[in-house]
C-alpha atoms as a PDB file:
ATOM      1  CA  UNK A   1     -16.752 -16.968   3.835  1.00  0.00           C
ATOM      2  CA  UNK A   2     -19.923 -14.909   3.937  1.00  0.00           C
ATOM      3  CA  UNK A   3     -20.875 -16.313   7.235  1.00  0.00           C
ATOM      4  CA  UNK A   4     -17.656 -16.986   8.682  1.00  0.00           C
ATOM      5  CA  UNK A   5     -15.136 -14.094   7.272  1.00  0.00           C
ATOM      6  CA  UNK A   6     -12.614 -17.051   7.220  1.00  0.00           C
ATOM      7  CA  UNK A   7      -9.873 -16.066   3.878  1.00  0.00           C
ATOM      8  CA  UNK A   8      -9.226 -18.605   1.433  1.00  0.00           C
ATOM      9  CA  UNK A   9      -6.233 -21.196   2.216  1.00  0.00           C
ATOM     10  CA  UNK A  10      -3.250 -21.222  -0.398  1.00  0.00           C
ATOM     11  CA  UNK A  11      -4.372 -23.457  -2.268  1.00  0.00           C
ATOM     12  CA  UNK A  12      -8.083 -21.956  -2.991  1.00  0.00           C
ATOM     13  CA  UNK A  13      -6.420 -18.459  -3.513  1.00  0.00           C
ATOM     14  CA  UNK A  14      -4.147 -20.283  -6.807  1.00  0.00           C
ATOM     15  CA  UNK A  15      -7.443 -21.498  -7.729  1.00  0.00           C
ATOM     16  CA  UNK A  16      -9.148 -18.051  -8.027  1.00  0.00           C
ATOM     17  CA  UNK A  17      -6.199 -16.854 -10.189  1.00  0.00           C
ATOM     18  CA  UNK A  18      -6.218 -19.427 -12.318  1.00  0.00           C
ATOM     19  CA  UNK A  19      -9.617 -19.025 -12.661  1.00  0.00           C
ATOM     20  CA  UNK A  20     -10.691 -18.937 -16.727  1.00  0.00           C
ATOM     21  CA  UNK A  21     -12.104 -15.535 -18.005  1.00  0.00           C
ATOM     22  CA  UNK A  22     -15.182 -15.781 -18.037  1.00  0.00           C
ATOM     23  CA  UNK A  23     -15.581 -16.468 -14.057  1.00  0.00           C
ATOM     24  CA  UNK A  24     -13.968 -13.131 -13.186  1.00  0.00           C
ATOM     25  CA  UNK A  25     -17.212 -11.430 -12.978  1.00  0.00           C
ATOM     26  CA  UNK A  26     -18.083 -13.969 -10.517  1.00  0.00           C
ATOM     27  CA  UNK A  27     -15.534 -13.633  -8.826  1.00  0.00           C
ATOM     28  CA  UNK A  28     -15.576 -10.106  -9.038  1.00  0.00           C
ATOM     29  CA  UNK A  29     -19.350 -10.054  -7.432  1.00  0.00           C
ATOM     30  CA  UNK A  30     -18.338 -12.422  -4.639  1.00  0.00           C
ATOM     31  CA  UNK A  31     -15.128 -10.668  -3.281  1.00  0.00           C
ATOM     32  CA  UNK A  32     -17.497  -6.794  -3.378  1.00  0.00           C
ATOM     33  CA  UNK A  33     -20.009  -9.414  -1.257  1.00  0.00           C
ATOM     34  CA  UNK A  34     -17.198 -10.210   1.208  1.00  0.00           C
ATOM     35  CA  UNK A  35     -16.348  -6.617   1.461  1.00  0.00           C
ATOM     36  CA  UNK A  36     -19.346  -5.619   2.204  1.00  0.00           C
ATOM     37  CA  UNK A  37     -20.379  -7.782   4.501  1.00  0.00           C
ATOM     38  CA  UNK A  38     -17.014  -7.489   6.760  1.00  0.00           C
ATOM     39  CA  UNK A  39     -16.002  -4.450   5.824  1.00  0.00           C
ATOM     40  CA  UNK A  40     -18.821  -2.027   5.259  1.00  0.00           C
ATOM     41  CA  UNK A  41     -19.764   0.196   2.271  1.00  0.00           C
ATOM     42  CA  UNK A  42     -16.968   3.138   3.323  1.00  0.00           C
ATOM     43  CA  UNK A  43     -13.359   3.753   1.879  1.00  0.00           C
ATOM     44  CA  UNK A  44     -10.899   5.185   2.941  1.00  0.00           C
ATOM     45  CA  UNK A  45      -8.900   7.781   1.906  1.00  0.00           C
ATOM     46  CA  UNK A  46      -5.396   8.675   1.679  1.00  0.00           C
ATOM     47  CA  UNK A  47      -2.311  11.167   0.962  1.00  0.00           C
ATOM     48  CA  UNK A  48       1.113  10.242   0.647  1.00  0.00           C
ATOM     49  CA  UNK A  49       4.327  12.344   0.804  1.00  0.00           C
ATOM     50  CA  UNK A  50       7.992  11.855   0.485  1.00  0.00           C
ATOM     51  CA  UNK A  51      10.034  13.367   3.570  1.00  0.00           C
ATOM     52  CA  UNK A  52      12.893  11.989   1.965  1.00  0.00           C
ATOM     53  CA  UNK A  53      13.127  11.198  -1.898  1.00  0.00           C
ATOM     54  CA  UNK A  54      16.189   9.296  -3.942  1.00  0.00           C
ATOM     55  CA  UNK A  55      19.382   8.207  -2.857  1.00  0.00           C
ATOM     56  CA  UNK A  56      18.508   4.710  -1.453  1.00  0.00           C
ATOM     57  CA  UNK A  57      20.653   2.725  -0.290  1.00  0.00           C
ATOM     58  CA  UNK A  58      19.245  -0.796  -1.221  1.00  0.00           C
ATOM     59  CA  UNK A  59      18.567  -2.500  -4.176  1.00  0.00           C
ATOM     60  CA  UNK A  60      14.892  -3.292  -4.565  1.00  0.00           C
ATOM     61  CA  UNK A  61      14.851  -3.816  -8.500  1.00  0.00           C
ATOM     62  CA  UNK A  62      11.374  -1.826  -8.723  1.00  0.00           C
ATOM     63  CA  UNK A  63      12.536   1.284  -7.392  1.00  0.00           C
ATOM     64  CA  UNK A  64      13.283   4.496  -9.381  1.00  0.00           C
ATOM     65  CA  UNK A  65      14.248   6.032  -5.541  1.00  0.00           C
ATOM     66  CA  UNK A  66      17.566   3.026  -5.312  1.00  0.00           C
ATOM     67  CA  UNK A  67      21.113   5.284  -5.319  1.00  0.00           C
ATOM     68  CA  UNK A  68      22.566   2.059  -7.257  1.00  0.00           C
ATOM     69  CA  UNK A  69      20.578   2.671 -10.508  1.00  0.00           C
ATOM     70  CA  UNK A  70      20.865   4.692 -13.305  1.00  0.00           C
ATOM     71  CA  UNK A  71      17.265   5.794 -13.079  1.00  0.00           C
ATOM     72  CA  UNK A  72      16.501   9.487 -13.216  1.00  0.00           C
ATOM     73  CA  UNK A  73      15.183   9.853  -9.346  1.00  0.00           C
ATOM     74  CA  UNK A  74      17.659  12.319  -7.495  1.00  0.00           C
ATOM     75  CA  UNK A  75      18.197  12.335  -3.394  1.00  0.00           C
ATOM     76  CA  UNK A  76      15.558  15.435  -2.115  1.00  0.00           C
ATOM     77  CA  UNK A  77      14.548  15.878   1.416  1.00  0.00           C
ATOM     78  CA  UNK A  78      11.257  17.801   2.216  1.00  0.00           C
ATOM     79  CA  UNK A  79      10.827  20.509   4.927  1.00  0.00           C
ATOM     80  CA  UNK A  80       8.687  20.340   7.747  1.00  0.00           C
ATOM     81  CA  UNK A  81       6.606  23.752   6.410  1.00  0.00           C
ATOM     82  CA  UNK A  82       6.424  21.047   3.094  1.00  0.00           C
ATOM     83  CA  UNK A  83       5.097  18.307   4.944  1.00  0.00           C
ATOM     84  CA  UNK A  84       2.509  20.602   6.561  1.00  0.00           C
ATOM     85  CA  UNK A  85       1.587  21.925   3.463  1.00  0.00           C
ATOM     86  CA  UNK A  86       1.194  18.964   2.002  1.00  0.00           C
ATOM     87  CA  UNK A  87      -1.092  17.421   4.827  1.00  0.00           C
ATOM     88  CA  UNK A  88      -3.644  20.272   4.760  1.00  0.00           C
ATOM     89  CA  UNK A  89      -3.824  19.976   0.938  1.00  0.00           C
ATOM     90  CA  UNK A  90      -4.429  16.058   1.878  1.00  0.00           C
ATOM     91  CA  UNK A  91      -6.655  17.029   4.331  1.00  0.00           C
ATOM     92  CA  UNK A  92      -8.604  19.446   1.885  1.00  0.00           C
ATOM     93  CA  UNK A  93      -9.299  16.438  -0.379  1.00  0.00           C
ATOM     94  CA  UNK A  94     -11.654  14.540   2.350  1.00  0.00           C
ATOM     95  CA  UNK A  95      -8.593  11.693   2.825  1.00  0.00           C
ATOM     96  CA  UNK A  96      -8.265  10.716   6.271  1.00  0.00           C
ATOM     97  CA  UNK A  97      -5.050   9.651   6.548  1.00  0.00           C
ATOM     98  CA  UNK A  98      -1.767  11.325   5.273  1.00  0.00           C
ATOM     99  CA  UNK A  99       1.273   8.947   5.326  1.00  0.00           C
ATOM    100  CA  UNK A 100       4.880  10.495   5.445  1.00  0.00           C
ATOM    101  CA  UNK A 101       7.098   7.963   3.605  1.00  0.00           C
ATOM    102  CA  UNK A 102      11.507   7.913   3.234  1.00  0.00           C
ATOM    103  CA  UNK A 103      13.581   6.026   0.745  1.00  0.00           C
ATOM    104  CA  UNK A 104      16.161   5.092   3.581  1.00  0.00           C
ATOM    105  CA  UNK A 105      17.118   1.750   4.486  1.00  0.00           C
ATOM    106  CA  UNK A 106      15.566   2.432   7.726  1.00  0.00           C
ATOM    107  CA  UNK A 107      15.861   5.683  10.004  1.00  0.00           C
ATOM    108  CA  UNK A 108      18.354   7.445  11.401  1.00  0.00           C
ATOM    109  CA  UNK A 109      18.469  10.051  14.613  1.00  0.00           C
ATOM    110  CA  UNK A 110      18.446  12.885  11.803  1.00  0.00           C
ATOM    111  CA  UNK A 111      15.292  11.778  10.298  1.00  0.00           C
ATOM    112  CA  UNK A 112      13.678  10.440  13.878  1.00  0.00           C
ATOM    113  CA  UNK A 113      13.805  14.421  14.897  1.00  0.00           C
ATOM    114  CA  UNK A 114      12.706  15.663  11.609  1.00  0.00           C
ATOM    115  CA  UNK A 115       9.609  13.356  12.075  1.00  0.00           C
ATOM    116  CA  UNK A 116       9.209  14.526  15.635  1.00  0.00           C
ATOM    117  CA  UNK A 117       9.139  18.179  14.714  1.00  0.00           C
ATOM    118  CA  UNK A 118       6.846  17.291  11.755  1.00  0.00           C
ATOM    119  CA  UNK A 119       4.167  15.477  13.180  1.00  0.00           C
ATOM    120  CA  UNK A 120       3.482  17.598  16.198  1.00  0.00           C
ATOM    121  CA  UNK A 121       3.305  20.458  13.294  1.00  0.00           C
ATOM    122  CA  UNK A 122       0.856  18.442  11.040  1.00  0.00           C
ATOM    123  CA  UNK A 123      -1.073  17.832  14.303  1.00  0.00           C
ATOM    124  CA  UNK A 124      -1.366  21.360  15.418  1.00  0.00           C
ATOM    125  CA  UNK A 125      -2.663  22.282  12.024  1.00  0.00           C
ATOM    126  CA  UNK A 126      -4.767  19.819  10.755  1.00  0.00           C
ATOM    127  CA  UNK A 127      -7.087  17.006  11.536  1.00  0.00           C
ATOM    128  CA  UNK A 128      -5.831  14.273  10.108  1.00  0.00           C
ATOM    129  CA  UNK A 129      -4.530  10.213  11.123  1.00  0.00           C
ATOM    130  CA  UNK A 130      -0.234  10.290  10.613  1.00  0.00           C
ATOM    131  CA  UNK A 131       1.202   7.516   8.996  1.00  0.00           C
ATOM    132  CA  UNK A 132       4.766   6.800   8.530  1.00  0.00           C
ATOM    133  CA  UNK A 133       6.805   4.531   6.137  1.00  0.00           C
ATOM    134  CA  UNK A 134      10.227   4.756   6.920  1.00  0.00           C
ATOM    135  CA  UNK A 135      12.039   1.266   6.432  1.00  0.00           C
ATOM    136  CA  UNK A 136      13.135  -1.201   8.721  1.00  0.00           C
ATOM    137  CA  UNK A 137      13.070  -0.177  12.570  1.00  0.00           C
ATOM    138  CA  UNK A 138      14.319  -0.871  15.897  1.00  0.00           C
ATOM    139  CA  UNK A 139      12.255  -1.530  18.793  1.00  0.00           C
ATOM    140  CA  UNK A 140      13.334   1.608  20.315  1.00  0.00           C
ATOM    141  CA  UNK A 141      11.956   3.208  16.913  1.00  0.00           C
ATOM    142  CA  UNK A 142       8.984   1.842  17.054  1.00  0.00           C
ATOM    143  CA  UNK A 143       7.935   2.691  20.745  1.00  0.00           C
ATOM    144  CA  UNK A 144       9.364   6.498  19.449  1.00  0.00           C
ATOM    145  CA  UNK A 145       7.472   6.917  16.145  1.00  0.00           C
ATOM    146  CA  UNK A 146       4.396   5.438  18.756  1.00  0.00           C
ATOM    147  CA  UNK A 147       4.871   8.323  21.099  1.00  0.00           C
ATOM    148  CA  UNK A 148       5.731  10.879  18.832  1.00  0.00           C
ATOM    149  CA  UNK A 149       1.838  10.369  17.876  1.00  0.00           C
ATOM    150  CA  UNK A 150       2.282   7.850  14.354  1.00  0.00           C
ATOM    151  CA  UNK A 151      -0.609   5.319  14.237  1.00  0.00           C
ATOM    152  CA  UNK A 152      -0.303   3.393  11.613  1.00  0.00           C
ATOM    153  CA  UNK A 153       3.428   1.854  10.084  1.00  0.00           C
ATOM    154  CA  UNK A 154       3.855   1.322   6.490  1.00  0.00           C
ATOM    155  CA  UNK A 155       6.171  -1.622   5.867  1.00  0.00           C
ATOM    156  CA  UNK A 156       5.508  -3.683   2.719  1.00  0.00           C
ATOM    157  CA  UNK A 157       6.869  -7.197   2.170  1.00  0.00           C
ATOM    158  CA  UNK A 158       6.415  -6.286  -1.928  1.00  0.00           C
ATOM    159  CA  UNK A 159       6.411 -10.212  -3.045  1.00  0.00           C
ATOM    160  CA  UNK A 160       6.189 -13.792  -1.780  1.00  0.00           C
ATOM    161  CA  UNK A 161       9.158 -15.139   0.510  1.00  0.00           C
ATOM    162  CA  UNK A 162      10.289 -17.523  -2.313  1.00  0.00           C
ATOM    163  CA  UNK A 163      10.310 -15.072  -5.094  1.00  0.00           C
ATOM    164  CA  UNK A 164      12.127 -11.937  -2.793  1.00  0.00           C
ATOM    165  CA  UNK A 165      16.180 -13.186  -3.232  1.00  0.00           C
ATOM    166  CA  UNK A 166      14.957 -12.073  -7.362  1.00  0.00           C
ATOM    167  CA  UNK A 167      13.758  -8.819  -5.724  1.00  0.00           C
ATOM    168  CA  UNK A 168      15.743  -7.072  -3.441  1.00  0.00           C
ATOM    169  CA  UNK A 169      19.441  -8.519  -2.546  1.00  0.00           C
ATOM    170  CA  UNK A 170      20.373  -6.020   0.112  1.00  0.00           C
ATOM    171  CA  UNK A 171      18.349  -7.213   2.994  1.00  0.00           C
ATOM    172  CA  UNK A 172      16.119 -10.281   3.472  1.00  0.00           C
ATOM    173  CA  UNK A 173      12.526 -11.143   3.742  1.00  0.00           C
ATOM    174  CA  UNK A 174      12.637 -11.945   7.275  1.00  0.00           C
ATOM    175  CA  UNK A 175      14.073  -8.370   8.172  1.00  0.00           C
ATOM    176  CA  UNK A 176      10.905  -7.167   6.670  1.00  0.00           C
ATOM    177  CA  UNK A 177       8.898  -9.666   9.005  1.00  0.00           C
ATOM    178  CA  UNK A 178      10.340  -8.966  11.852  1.00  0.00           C
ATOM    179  CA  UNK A 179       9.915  -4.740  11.867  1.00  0.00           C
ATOM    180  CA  UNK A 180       6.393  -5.582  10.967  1.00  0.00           C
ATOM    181  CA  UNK A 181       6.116  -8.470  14.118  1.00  0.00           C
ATOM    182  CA  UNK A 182       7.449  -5.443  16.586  1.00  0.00           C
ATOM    183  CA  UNK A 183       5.009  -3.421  15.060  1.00  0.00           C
ATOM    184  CA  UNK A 184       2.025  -5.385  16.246  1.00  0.00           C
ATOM    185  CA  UNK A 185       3.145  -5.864  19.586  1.00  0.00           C
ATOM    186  CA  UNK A 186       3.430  -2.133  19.849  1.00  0.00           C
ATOM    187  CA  UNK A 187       0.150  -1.833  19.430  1.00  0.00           C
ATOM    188  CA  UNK A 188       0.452   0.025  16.197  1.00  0.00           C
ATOM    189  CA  UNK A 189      -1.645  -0.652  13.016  1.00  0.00           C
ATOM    190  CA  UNK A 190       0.524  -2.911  10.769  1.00  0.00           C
ATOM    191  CA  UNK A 191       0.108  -1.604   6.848  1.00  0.00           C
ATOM    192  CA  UNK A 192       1.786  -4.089   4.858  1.00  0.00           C
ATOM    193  CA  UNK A 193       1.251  -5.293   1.128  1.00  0.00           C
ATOM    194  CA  UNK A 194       3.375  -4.887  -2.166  1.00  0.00           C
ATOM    195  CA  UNK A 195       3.887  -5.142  -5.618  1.00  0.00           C
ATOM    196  CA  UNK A 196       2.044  -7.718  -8.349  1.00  0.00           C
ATOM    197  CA  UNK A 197       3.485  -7.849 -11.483  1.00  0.00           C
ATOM    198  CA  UNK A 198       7.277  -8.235 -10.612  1.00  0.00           C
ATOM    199  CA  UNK A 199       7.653 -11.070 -12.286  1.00  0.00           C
ATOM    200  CA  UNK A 200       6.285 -13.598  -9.563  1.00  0.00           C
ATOM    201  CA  UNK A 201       4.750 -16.945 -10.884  1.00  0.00           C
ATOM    202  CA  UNK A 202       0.840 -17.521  -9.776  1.00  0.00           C
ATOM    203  CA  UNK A 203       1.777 -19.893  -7.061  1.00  0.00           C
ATOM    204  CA  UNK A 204       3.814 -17.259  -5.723  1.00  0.00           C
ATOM    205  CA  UNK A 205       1.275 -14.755  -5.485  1.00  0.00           C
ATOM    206  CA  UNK A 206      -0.715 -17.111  -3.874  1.00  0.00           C
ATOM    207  CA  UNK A 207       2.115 -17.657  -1.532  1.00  0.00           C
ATOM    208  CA  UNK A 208       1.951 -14.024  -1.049  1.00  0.00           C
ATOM    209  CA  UNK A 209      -1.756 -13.292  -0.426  1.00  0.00           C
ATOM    210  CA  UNK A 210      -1.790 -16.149   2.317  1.00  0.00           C
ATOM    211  CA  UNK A 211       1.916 -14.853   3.992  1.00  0.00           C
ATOM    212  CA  UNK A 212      -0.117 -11.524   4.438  1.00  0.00           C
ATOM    213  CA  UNK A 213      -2.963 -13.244   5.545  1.00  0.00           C
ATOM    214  CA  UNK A 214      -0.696 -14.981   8.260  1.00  0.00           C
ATOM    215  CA  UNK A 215       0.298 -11.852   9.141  1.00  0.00           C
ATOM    216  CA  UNK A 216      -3.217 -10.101   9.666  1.00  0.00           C
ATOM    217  CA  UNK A 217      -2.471  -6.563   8.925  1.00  0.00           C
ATOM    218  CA  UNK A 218      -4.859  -4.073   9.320  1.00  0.00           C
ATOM    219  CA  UNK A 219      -4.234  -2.802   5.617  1.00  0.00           C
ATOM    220  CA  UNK A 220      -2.921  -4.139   2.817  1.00  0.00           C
ATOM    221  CA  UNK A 221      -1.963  -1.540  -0.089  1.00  0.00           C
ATOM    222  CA  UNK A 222      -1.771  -3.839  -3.357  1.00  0.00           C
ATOM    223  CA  UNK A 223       0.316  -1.681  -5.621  1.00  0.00           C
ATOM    224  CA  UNK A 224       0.318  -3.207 -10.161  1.00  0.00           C
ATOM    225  CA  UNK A 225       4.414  -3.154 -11.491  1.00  0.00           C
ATOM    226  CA  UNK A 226       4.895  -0.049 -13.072  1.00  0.00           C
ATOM    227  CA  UNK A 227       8.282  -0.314 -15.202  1.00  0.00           C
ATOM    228  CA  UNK A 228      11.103   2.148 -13.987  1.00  0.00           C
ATOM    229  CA  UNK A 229      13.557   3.329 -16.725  1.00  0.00           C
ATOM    230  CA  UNK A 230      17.191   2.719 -15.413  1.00  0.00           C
ATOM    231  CA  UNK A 231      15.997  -0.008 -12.640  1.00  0.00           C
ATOM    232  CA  UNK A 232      16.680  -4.037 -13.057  1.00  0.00           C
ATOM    233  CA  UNK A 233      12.882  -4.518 -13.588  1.00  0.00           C
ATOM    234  CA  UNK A 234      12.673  -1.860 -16.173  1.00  0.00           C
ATOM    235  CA  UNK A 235      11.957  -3.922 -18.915  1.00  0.00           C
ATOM    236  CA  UNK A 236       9.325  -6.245 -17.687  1.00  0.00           C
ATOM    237  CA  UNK A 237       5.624  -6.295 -18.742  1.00  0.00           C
ATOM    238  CA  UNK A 238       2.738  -4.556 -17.264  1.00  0.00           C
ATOM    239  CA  UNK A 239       0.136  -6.862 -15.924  1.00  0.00           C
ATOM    240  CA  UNK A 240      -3.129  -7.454 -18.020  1.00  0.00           C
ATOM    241  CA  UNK A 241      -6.234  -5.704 -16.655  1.00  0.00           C
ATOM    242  CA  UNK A 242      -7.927  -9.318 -16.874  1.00  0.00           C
ATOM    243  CA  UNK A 243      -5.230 -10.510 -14.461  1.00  0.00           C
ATOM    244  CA  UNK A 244      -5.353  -7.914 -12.220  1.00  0.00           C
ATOM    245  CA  UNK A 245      -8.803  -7.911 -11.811  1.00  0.00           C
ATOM    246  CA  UNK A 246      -8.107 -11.941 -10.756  1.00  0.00           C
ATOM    247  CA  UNK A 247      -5.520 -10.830  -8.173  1.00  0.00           C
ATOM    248  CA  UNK A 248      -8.045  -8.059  -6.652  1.00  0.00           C
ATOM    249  CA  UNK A 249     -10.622 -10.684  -6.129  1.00  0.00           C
ATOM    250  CA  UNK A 250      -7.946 -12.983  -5.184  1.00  0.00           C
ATOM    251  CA  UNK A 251      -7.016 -10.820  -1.773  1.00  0.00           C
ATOM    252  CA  UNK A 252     -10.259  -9.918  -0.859  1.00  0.00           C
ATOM    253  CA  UNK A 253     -11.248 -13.697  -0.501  1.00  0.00           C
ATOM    254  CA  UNK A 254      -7.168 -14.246   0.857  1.00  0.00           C
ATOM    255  CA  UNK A 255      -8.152 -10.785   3.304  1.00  0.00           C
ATOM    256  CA  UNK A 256     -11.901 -10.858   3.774  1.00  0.00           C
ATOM    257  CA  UNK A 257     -11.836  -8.259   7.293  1.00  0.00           C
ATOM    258  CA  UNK A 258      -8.835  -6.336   5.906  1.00  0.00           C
ATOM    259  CA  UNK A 259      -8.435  -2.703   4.448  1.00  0.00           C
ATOM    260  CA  UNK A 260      -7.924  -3.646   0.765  1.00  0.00           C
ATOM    261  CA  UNK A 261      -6.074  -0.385  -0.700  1.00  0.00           C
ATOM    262  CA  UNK A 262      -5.721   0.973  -4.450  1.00  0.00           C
ATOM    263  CA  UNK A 263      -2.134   2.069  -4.747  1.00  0.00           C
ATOM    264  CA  UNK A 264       0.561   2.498  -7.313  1.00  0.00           C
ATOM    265  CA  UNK A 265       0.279   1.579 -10.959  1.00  0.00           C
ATOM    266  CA  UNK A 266      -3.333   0.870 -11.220  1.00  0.00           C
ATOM    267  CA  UNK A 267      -4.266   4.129 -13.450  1.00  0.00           C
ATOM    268  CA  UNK A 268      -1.736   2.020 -16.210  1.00  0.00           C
ATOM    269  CA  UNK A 269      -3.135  -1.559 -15.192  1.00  0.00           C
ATOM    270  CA  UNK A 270      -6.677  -1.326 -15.011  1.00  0.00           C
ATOM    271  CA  UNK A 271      -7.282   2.497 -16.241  1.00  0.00           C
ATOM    272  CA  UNK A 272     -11.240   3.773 -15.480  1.00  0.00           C
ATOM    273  CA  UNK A 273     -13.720   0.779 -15.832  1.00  0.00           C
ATOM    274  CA  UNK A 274     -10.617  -1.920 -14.327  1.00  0.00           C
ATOM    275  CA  UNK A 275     -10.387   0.757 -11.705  1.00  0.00           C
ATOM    276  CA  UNK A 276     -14.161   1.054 -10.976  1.00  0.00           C
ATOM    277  CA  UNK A 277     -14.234  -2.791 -11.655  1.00  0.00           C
ATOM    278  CA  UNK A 278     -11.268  -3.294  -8.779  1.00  0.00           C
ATOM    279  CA  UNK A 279     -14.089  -0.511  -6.284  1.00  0.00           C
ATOM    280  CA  UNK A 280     -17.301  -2.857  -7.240  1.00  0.00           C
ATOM    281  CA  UNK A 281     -14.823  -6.140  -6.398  1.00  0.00           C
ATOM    282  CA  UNK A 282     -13.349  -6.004  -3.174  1.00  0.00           C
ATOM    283  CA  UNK A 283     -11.081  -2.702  -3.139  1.00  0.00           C
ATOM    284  CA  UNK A 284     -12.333  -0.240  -0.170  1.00  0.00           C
ATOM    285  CA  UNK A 285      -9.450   2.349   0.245  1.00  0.00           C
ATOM    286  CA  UNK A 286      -7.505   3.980  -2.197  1.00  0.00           C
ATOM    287  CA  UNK A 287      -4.409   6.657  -2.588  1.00  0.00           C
ATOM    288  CA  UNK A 288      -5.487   9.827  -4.002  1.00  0.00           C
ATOM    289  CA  UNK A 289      -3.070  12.442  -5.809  1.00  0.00           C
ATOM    290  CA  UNK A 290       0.553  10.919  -6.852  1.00  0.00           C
ATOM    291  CA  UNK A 291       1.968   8.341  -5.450  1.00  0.00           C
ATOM    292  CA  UNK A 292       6.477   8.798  -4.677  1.00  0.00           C
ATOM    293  CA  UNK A 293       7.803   8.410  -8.548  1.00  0.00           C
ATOM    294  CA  UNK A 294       4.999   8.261 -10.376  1.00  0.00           C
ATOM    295  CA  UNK A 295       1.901  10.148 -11.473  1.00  0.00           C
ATOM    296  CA  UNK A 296      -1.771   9.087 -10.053  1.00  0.00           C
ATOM    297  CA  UNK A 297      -4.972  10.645 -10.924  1.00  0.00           C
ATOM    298  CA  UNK A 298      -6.389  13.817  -9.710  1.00  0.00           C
ATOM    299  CA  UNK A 299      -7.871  13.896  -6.025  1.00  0.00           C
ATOM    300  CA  UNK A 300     -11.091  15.200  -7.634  1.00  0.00           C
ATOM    301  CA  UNK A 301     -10.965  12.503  -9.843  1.00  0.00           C
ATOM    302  CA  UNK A 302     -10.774   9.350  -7.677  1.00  0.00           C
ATOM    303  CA  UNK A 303     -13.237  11.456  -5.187  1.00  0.00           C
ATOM    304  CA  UNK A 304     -16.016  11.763  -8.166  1.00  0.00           C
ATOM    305  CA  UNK A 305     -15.983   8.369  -9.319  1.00  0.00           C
ATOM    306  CA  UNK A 306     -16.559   7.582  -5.391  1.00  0.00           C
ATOM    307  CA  UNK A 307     -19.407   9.458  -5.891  1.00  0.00           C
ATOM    308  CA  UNK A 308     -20.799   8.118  -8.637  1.00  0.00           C
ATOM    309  CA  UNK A 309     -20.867   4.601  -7.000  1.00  0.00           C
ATOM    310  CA  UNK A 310     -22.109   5.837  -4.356  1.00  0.00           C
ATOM    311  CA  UNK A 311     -19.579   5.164  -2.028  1.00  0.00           C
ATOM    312  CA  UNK A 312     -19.380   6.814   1.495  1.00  0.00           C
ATOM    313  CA  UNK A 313     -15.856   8.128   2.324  1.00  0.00           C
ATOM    314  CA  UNK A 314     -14.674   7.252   5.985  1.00  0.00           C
ATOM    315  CA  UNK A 315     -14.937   9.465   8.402  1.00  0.00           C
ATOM    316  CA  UNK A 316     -11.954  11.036  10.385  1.00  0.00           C
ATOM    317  CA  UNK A 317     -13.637  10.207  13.690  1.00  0.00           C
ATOM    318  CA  UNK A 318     -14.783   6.604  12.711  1.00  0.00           C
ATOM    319  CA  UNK A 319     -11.039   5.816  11.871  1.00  0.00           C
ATOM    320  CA  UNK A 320      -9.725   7.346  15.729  1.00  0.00           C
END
């Protein structure tokens, strides 16, 4: 892999999480060596905002944000002087990219202006790479969200094809697929990664590792199951740090070229050393701040622990 930055098939990827204890630290060194060698020393850093928070329409048992649950998150759109705020603050932080994200099923011509109006107002006023996550898309959509200035579309699969039906019920697996195939046509970076934890079996996860690695998506954010009161998947158990430490060095040997990004549900997961353990094994971007229901750590935080590893943040101009 070190010579040929060729991922692991299925089958090797099971292996790694299956792998006994005492080999994670192996396995650990091996995936930062992969990294390194196809990705470079710098991460990357971003912000992410809700335009649009609450009152979902579809069922995705993980999400506080689903208007079917009795879970305490309440329908709340953000302003346009909000998300312009909220990108210089992102901006202010050394993050390169700020991604506007909306619990919708997909857009609608309401939200399409708003994010029209938006991004030509984050543009004028800061220096920073848009992102958008906004659901399942038209073609039409995605050449608008294209013009409109958007570089880079958020669209997670959040699980394995097999295990999904135990997920989400409202829309399928493929729907996913295909928003993310028009994606890459349009020329568009394809973000696309999901949840561990969600009660998945380890052949499943290896499933899902080598379904995004079919894919090729420029990023991958790998988000750890963080229980929602008042959701289906409430009650389940959060991952062992052990495990996820497996399933980081699992994707960066699935993913060796890819973007491999720290997102939700780590701080519980892995806390400090599993998160500095995840940055020295394979894990080269991460969201700073909060992340859309829960609580993250501080900007300042994530950004001095960077530091202390000496790890270069990416420029704005090297990303362009």
């Amino acid at each position: 892999m070190l010579e040929t930055g060729e991922g692991l098939a299925e089958t090797d990827i099971l292996r790694v999480l299956q792998a006994p204890d005492d080999q994670i630290p192996a396995l650990l060194d091996l995936a930062h060596q992969v990294r390194m060698q196809w990705c470079g020393p710098e991460v990357e850093v971003e912000g992410i905002v809700s335009v649009k928070t609450g009152g979902c329409p579809e069922d995705c048992h993980f999400c506080s944000q689903s208007g079917l649950f009795p879970s305490p998150v309440r329908a709340a759109w953000l302003d346009i002087p909000g998300l312009v705020d909220a990108a210089v603050q992102t901006a202010a932080t050394g993050a390169t990219e700020f991604c506007i994200v909306a619990a919708v099923r997909g857009p609608d011509e309401k939200l399409m202006t708003q994010m029209r109006e938006a991004v030509a107002a984050i543009r004028e006023a800061v220096d920073i790479n848009v992102a958008a996550s906004l659901g399942i898309l038209t073609r039409e959509q995605v050449e608008d969200l294209k013009a409109m200035g958007i570089h880079r579309y958020n669209h997670n699969l959040e699980t394995a094809r097999s295990h999904f039906p135990k997920v989400v019920t409202t829309h399928t697996w493929d729907e996913r697929w295909d928003t993310l195939q028009m994606i890459a046509e349009s020329g568009l970076e394809v973000c696309c990664g999901g949840i561990v934890g969600m009660g998945e079996s380890l052949e499943q996860r290896a499933e899902f590792a080598a379904q995004l690695a079919e894919l090729g998506p420029y990023e991958v954010p790998l988000n750890f199951f963080n229980p929602r009161p008042g959701t289906p998947f409430g009650d389940l158990p959060v991952m062992a740090t052990r495990e996820a430490l497996r399933t980081i060095a699992a994707f960066r040997l699935a993913l060796p070229r890819t973007i491999l990004r720290y997102a939700g549900g780590r701080e519980l997961t892995l806390g400090d050393p599993g998160t500095r353990d995840g940055l020295l094994g394979g894990i080269n971007a991460v969201i700073v701040g909060n992340y859309l229901t829960t609580l993250g750590r501080t900007a300042d935080s994530d950004l001095d622990m960077l530091s202390e590893l000496n790890m270069p943040i990416k420029a704005l101009s090297d990303s362009l």
